[in-house]
Protein backbone atom coordinates (compact mmCIF):
# COMPACT_ATOMS: atom_id res chain seq x y z
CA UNK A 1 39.69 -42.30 -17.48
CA UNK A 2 38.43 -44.97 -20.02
CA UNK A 3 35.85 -44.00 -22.80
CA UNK A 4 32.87 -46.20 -20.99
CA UNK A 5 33.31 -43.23 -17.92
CA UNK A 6 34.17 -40.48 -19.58
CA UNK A 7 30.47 -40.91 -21.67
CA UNK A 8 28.64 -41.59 -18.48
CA UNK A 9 30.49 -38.15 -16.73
CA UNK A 10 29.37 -36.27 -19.83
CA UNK A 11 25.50 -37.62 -19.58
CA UNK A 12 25.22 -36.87 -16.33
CA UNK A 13 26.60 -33.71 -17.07
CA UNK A 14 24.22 -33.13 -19.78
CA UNK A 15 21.25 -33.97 -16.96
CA UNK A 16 22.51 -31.14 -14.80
CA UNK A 17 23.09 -28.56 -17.44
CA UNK A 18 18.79 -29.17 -18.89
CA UNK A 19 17.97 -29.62 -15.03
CA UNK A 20 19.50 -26.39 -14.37
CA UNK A 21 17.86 -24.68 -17.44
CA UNK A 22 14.38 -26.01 -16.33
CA UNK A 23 14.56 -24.40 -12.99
CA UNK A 24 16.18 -21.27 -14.51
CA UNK A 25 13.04 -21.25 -16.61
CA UNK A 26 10.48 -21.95 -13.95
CA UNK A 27 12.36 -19.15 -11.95
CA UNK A 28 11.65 -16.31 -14.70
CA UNK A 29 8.11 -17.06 -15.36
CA UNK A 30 7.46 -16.50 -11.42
CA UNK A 31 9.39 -13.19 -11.20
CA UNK A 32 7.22 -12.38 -14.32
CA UNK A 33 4.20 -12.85 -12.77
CA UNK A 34 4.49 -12.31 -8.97
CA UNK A 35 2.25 -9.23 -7.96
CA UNK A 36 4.35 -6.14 -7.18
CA UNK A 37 5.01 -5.63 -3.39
CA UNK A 38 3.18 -3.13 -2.09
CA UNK A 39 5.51 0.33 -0.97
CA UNK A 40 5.42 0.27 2.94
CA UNK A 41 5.32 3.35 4.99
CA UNK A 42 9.29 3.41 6.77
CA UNK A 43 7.59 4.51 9.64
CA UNK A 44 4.57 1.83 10.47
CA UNK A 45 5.54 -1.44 10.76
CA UNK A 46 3.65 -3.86 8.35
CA UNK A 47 1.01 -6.31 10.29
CA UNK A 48 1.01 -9.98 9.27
CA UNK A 49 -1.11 -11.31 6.68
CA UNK A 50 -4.56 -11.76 7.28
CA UNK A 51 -5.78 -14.66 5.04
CA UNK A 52 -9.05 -15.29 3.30
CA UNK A 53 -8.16 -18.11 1.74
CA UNK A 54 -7.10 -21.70 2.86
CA UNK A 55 -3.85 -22.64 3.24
CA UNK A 56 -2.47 -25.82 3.68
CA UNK A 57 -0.09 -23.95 6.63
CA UNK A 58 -3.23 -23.28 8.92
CA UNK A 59 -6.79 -24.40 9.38
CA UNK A 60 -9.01 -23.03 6.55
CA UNK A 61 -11.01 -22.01 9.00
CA UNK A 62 -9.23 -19.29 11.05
CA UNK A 63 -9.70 -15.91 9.36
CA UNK A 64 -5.68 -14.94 10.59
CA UNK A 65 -2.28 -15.99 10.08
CA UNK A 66 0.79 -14.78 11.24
CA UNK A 67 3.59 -15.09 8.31
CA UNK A 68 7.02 -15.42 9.12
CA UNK A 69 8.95 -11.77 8.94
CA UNK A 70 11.63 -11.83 6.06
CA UNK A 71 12.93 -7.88 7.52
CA UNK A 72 12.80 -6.11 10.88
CA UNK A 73 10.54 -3.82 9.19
CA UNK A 74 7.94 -6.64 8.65
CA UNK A 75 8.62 -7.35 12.36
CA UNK A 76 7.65 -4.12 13.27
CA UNK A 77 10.87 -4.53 15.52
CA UNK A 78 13.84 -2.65 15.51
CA UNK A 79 17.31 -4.47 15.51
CA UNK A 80 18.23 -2.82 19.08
CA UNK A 81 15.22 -4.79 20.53
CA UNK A 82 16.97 -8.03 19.36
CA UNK A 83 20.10 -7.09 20.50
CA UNK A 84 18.97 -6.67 24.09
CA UNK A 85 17.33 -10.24 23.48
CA UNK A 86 20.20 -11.66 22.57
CA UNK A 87 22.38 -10.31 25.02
CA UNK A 88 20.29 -11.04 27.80
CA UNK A 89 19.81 -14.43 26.14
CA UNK A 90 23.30 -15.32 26.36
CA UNK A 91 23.93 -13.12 29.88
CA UNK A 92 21.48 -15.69 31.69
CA UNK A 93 22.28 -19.03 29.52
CA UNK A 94 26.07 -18.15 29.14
CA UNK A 95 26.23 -19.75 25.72
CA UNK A 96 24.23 -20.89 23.03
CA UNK A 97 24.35 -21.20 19.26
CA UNK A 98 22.82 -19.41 16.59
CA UNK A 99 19.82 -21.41 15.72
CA UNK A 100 19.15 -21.98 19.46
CA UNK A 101 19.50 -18.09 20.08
CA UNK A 102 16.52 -18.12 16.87
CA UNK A 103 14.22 -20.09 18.76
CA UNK A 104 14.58 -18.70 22.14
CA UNK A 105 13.40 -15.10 20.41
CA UNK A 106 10.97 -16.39 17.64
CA UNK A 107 12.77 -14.43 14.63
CA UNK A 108 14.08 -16.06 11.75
CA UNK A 109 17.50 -17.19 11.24
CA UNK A 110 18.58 -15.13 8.91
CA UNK A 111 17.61 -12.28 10.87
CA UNK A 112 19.06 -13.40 14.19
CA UNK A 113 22.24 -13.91 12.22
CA UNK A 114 22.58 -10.62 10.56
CA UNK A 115 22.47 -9.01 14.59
CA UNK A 116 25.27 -11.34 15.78
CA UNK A 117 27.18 -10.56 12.91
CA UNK A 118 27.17 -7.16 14.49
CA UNK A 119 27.89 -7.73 17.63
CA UNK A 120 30.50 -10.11 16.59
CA UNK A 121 32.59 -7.14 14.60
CA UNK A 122 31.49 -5.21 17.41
CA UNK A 123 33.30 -7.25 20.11
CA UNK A 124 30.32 -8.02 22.26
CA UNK A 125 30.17 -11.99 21.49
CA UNK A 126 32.65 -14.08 19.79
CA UNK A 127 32.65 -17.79 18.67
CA UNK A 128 33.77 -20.15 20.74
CA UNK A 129 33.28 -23.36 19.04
CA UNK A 130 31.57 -24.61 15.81
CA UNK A 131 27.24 -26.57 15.79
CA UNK A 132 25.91 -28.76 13.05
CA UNK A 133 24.74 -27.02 9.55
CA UNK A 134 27.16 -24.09 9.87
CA UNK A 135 25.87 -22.97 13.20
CA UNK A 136 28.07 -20.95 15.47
CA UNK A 137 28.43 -21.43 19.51
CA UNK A 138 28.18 -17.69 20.98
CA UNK A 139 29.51 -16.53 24.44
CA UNK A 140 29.38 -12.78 25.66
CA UNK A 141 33.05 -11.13 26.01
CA UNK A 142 33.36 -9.07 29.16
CA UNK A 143 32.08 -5.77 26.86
CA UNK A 144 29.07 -8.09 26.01
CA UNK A 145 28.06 -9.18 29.46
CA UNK A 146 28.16 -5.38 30.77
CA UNK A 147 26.04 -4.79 28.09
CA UNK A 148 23.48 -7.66 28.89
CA UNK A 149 23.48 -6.26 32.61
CA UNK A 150 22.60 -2.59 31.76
CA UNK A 151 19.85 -4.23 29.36
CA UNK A 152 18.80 -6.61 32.37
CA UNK A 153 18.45 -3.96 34.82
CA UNK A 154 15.95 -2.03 32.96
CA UNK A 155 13.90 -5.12 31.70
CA UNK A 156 14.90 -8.86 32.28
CA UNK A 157 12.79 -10.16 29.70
CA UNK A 158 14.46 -12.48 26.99
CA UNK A 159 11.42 -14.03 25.83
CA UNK A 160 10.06 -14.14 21.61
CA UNK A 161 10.55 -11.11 20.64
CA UNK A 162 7.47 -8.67 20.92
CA UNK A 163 4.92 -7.90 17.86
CA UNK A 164 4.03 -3.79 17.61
CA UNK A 165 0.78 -3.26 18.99
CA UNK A 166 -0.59 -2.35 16.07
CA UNK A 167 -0.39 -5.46 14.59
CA UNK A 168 -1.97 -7.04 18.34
CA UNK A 169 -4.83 -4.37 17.55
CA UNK A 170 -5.27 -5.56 13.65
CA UNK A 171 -5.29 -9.41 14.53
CA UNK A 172 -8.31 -8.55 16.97
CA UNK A 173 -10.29 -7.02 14.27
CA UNK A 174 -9.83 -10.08 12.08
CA UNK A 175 -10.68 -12.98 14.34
CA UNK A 176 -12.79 -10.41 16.33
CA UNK A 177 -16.34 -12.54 17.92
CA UNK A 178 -18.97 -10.06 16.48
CA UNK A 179 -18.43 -11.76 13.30
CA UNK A 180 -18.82 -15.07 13.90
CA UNK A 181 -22.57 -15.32 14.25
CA UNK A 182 -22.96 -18.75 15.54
CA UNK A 183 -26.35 -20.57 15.23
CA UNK A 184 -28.24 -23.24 16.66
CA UNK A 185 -26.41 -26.03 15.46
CA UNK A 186 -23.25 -23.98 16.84
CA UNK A 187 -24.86 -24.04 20.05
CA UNK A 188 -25.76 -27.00 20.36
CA UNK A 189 -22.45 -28.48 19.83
CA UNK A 190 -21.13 -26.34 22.52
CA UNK A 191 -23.76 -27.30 25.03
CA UNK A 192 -23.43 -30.97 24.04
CA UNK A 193 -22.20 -32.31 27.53
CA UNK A 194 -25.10 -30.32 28.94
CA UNK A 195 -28.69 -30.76 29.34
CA UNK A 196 -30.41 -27.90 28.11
CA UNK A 197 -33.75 -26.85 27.99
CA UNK A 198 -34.93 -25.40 23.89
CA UNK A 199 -36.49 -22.51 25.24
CA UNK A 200 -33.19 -21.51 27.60
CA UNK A 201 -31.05 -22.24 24.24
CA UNK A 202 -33.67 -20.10 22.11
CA UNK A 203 -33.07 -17.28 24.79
CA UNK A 204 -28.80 -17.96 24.19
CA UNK A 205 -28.54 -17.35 20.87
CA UNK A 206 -29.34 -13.75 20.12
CA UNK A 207 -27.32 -13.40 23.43
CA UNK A 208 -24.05 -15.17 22.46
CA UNK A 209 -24.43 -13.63 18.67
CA UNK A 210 -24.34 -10.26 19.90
CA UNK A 211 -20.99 -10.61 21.52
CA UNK A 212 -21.49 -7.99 23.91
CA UNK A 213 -22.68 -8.80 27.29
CA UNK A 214 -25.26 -10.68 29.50
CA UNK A 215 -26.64 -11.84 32.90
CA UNK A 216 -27.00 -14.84 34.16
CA UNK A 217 -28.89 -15.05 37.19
CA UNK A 218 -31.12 -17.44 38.99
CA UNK A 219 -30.40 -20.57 41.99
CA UNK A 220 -27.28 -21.46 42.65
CA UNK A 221 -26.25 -24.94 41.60
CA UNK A 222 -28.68 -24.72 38.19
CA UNK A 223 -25.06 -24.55 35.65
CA UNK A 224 -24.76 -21.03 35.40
CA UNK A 225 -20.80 -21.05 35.50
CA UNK A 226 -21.48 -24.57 33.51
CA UNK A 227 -23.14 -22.85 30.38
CA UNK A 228 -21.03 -19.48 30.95
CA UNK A 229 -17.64 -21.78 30.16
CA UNK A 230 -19.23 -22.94 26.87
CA UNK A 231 -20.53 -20.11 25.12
CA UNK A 232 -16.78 -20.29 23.77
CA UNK A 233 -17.13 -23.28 21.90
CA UNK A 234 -20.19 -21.33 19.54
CA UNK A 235 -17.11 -18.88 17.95
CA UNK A 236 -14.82 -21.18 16.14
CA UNK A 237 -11.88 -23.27 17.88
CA UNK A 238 -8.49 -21.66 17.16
CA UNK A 239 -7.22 -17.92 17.26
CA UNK A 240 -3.71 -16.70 16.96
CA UNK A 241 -2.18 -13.97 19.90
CA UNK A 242 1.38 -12.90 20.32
CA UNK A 243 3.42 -13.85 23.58
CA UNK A 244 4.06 -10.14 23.71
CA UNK A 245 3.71 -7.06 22.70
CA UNK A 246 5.63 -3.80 22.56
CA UNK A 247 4.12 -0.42 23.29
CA UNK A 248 7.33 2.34 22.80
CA UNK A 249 9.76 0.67 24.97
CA UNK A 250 7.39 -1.48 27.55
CA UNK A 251 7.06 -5.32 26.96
CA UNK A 252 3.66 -6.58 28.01
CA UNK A 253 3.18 -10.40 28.19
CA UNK A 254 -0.36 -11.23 26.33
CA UNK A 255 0.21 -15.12 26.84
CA UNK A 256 -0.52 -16.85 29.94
CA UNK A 257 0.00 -20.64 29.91
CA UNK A 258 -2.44 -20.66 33.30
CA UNK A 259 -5.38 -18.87 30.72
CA UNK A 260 -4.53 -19.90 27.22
CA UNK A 261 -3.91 -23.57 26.29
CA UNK A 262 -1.95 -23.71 23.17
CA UNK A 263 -2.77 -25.24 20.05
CA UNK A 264 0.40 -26.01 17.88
CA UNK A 265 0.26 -26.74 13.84
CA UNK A 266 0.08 -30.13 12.98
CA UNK A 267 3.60 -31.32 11.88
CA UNK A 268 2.32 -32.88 8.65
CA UNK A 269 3.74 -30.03 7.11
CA UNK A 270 7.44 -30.25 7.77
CA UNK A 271 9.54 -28.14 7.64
CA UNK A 272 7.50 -25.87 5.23
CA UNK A 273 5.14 -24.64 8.21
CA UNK A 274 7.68 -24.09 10.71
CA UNK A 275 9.00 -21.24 8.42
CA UNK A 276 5.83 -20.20 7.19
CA UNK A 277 5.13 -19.16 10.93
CA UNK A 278 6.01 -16.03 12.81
CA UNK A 279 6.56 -18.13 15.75
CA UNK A 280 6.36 -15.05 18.06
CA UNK A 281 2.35 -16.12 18.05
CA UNK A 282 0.88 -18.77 19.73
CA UNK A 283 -2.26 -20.36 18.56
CA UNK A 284 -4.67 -20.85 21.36
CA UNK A 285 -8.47 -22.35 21.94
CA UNK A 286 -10.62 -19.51 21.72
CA UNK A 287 -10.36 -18.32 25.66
CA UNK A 288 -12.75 -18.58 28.71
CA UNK A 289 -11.46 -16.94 31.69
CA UNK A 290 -13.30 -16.57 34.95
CA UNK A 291 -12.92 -14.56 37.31
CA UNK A 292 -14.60 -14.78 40.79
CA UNK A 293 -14.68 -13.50 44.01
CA UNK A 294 -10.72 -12.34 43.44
CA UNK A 295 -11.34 -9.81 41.54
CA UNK A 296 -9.90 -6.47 42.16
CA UNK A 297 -9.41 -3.73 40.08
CA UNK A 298 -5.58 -3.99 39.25
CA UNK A 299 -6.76 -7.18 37.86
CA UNK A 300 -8.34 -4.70 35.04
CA UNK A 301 -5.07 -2.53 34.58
CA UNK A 302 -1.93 -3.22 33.11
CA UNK A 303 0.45 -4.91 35.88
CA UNK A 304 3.93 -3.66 36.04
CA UNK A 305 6.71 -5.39 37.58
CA UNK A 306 9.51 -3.13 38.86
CA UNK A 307 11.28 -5.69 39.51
CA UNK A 308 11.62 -7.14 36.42
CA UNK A 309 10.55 -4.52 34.03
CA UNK A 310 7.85 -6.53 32.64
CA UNK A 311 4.06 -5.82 32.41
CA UNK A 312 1.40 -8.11 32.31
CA UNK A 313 -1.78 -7.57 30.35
CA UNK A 314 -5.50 -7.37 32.19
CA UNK A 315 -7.84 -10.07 32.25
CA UNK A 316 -10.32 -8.23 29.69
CA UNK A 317 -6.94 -7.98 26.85
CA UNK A 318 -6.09 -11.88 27.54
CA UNK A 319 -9.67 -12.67 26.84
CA UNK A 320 -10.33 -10.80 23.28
CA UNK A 321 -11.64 -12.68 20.65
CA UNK A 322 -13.37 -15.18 23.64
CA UNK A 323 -15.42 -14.96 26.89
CA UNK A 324 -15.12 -13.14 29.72
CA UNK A 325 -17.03 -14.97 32.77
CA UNK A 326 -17.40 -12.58 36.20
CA UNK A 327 -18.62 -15.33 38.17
CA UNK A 328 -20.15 -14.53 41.83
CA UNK A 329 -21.07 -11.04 40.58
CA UNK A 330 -21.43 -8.85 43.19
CA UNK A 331 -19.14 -10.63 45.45
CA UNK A 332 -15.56 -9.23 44.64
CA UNK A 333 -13.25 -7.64 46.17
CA UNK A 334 -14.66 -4.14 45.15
CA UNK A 335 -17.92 -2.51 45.13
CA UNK A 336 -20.02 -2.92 41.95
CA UNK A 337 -20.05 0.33 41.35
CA UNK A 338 -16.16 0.45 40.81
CA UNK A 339 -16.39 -2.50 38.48
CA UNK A 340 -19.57 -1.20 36.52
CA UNK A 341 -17.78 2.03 36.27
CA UNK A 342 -15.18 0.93 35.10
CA UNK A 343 -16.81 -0.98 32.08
CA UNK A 344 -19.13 1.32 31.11
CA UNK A 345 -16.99 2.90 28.34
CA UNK A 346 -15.29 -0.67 27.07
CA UNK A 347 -18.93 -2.24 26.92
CA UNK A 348 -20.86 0.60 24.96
CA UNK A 349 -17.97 1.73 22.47
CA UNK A 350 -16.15 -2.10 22.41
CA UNK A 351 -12.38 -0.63 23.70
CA UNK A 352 -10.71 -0.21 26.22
CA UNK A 353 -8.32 2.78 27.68
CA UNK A 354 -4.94 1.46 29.38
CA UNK A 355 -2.10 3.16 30.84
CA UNK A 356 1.37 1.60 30.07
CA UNK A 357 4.01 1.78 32.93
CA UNK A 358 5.49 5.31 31.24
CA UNK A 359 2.17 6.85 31.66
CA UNK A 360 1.01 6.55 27.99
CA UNK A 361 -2.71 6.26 27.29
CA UNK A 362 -3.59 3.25 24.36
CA UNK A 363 -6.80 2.29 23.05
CA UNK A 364 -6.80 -1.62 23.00
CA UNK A 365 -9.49 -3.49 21.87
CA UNK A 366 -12.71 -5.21 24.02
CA UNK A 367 -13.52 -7.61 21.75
CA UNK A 368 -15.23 -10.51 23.87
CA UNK A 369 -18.40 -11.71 25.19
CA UNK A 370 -18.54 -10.49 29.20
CA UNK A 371 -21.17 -13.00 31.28
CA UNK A 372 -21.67 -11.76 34.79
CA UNK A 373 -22.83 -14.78 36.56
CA UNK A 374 -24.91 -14.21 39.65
CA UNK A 375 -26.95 -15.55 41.79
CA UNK A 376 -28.92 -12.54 42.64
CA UNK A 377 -31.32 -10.43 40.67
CA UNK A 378 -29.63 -8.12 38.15
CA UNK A 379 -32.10 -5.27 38.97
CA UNK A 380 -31.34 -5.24 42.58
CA UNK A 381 -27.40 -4.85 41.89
CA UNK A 382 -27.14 -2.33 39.13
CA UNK A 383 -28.42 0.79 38.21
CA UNK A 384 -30.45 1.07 34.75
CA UNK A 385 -28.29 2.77 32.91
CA UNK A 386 -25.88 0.07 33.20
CA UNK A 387 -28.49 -2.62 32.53
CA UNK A 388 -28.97 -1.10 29.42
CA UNK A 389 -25.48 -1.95 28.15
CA UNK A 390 -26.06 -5.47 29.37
CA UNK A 391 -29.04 -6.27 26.82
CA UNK A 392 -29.39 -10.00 27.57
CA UNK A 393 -30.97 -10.66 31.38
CA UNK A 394 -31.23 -14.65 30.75
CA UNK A 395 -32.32 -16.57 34.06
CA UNK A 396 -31.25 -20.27 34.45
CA UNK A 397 -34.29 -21.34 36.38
CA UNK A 398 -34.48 -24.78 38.21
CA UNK A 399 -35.03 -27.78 36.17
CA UNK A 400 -38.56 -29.13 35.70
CA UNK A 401 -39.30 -32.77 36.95
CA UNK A 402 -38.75 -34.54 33.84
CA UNK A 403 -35.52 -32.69 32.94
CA UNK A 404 -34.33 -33.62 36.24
CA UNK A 405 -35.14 -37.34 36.44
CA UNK A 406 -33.46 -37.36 32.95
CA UNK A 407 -30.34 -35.68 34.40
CA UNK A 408 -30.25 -38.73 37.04
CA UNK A 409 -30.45 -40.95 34.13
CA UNK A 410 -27.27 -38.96 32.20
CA UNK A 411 -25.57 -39.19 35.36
CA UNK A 412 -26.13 -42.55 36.00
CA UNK A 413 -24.15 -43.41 33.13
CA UNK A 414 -21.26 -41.23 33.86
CA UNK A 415 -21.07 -41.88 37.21
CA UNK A 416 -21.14 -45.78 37.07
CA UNK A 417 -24.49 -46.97 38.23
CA UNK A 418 -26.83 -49.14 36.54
CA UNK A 419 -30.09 -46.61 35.57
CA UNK A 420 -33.38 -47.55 38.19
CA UNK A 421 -35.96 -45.02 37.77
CA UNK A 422 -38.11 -46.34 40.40
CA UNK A 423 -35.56 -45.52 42.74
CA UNK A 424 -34.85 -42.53 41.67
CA UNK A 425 -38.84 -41.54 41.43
CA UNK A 426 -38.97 -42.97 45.04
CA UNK A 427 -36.03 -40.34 46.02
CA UNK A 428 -38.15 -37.67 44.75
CA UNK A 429 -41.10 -38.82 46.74
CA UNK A 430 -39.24 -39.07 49.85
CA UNK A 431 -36.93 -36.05 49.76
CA UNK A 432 -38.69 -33.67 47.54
CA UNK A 433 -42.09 -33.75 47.51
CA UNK A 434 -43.30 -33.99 51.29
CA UNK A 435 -40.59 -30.90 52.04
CA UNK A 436 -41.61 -28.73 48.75
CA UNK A 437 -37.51 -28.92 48.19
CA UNK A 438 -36.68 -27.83 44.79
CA UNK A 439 -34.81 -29.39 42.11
CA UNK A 440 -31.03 -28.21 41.52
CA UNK A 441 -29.27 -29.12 38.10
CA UNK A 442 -26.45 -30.07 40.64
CA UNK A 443 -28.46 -32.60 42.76
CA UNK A 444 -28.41 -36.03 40.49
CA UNK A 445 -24.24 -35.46 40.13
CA UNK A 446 -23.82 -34.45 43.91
CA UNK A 447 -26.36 -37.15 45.08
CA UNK A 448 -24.76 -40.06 42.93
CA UNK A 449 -21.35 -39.10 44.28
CA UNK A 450 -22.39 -39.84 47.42
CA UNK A 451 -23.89 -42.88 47.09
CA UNK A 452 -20.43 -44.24 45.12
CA UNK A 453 -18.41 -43.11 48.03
CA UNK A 454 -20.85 -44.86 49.91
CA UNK A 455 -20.56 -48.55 48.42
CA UNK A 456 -16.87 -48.02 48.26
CA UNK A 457 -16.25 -47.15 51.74
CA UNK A 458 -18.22 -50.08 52.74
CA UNK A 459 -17.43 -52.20 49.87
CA UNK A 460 -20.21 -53.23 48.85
CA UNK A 461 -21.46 -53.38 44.98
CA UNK A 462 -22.04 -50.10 43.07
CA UNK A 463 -25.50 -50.49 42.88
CA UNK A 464 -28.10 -47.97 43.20
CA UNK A 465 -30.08 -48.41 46.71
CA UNK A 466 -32.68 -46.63 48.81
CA UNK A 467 -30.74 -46.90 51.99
CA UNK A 468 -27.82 -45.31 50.39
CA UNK A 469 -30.35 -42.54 48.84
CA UNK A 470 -31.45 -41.76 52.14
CA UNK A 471 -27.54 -41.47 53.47
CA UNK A 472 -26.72 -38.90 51.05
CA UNK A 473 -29.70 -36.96 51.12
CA UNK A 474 -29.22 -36.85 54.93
CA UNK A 475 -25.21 -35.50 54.69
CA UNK A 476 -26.19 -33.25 51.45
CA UNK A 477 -29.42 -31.52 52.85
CA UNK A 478 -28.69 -32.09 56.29
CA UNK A 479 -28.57 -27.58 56.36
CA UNK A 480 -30.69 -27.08 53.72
């Protein structure tokens, strides 16, 4: 080695050595001023952080986050739970490696790693083959797939690994609706799409800030269901739920990809967020789910699956923090005494009494907005003692005559014809007028719809016309 290299090696050397020191130093000062953990109780699992504060992980706006775990204690899970994952896992997939095994359950690496260490010594998986970054490929041995069976046969799921229900409970008090208190500019963002009337939106806002419960009632066709879907939109965008939950040993699946439509983190974050998260929660649009004529009252009860071992939660626990919509009330598949019965508890004291498959009794939370959307009068389907846990009665009464010319005009626009008012005004005249037929939010959409499929079936310019008026009112009113 000449001099020239050997004073280059010892500079760069040099670099390391202060580089080193600096980070040594940076390192201190932080252990020297980090806040002392708090002492956990051994026997309650720790819920994830609720944050006050922005973060650049998460929207400033949402009052929750789920941090990632760093121990099974912070998971609230014990390491048996994620052995029966894991086994399972690899019983149905018949290998995998490490970090895929991590994703497939939600946990961290290191956790997922200190388990198949385990099992590894234990002789219930082996390696059979080496992944990028260290990773390991896993396979069951014959002991291991036994095991997987036995763990199958009393519950096949090997989904993200379920959060306690305590910390499901505590995450509903934090992004809970009641304190939210939307007002009329939070309204009227919601209803934006909509046309509605100031003295029907002065009537849904004490309504929709109570987060309790109210009736809408009046015609059909005048956007009950409409306005019921949008309430939603007044809370905030975003809250965070778990996939599943745990209650003792039964898994119950919160989730439902058919209710909920996920929200994912942006990625500007890296690789920062994605272990920031406790990926066993899914961040979701504040829900709307509604519920019709279907309705029965298993629907409101925890579902078990013997077949499977799993349990699915009610539509009241996958609609926390959001709106519940019982559209068609009065027209289910039970009596409305059974339903009203059923609710009177959850609606007065704001929770809810389940059974879990082994007969154990929780109290889970009824944290949402329930709209019972009918199209009959409230008084004539419910007793008053239950009206007086509904406090909101709103009626959605039939447009007046210049709300509903304007409503032609919106929909004229959408639709894809050129705006005529005289026609329209002659419509009226024609149809409405001489027959005392009222006007139905529904009409100017339903009517224009017509007339398009009209010009298109006999190809003929989208225009606007009185002899295509008159077709559609004759096929649209023809039994009305």
């Amino acid at each position: 080695m000449n001099q020239t290299t050997e004073n280059a090696t010892t500079e760069i050397d040099s670099q390391l050595d202060a580089l080193l020191d600096r980070i040594n130093s940076l390192t201190q000062q932080n252990e020297s001023t980090a806040p002392i953990a708090p002492v956990c109780n051994p026997s309650l699992p720790t819920a994830p952080t609720s944050h006050s504060e922005p973060s650049d992980s998460h929207d400033g706006e949402e009052p929750f986050f789920p941090d990632a775990p760093t121990s099974f204690q912070e998971a609230g899970i014990s390491e048996a739970i994620v052995e029966e994952l894991i086994c399972k896992y690899l019983l149905a997939q018949g290998e995998a490696s490490i970090r895929r095994i991590s994703d497939q359950i939600a946990l961290p690496i290191q956790m997922v790693e200190q388990v198949i260490g385990r099992l590894k010594h234990e002789q219930v998986l082996g390696y059979i083959g080496s992944a990028t970054m260290n990773d390991h490929i896993c396979k069951l041995t014959d002991v291991g797939r036994e095991r997987g069976r036995r763990y199958s046969n009393l519950c096949s799921y090997f989904g993200a690994a379920p959060v306690p229900f305590n910390q499901y409970v505590q995450s509903i008090k934090a992004q809970t609706i009641t304190k939210q208190n939307p007002g009329l500019e939070d309204l009227q963002r919601a209803f934006s799409d909509l046309l509605i009337d100031p003295e029907m939106m002065r009537k849904l806002g004490p309504a929709v800030n109570s987060g309790k419960g109210m009736f809408l009632f009046g015609y059909p066709g005048n956007g009950k269901t409409s306005i019921a879907e949008r309430v939603t939109a007044a809370f905030g965008k975003y809250i965070w739920i778990p996939r599943a939950i745990t209650v003792d040993r039964d898994v119950i699946r919160v989730f439902d990809p058919m209710n909920h439509v996920e929200v994912p983190l942006d990625e500007k974050g890296g690789l920062l967020n994605h272990h920031d998260l406790d990926r066993r929660w899914v961040r979701i649009e504040r829900p709307t789910i509604i519920v019709g004529g279907e309705l029965t009252m298993d629907h409101l009860e925890i579902q078990y699956n013997p077949a499977t071992g799993i349990s699915e939660a009610p539509v009241q626990m996958k609609s926390n923090c959001g709106t519940l919509v019982i559209d068609d009330f009065g027209r289910q598949r039970m009596t409305v005494d059974e339903l009203l019965n059923r609710w009177i508890v959850p609606l007065e004291k704001r929770v809810d009494y389940l059974n879990t498959s082994n007969g154990k009794k929780v109290q889970v939370p009824f944290d949402q907005l329930v709209i019972f959307s009918t199209n009959l009068e409230p008084k004539d389907l419910v007793d008053d003692a239950f009206l007086r846990r509904i406090p909101y009665k709103i009626e959605v009464p039939n447009p007046s005559l210049e709300n509903f010319v304007k409503l032609f005009e919106i929909m004229c626009g959408v639709v894809g014809f050129e705006w005529q008012p005289h026609l329209v005004q002659g419509l009226i005249e024609k149809h409405y007028l001489p027959v005392n037929r009222p006007f139905r939010n529904c009409h100017p959409r339903d009517l224009l719809l017509q007339v398009k499929n009209y010009c298109l079936f006999q190809k003929i310019p989208m225009e606007l016309s009185e002899e295509a008026f008159d077709f559609a009112c004759e096929n649209y009113f023809s039994v009305v």
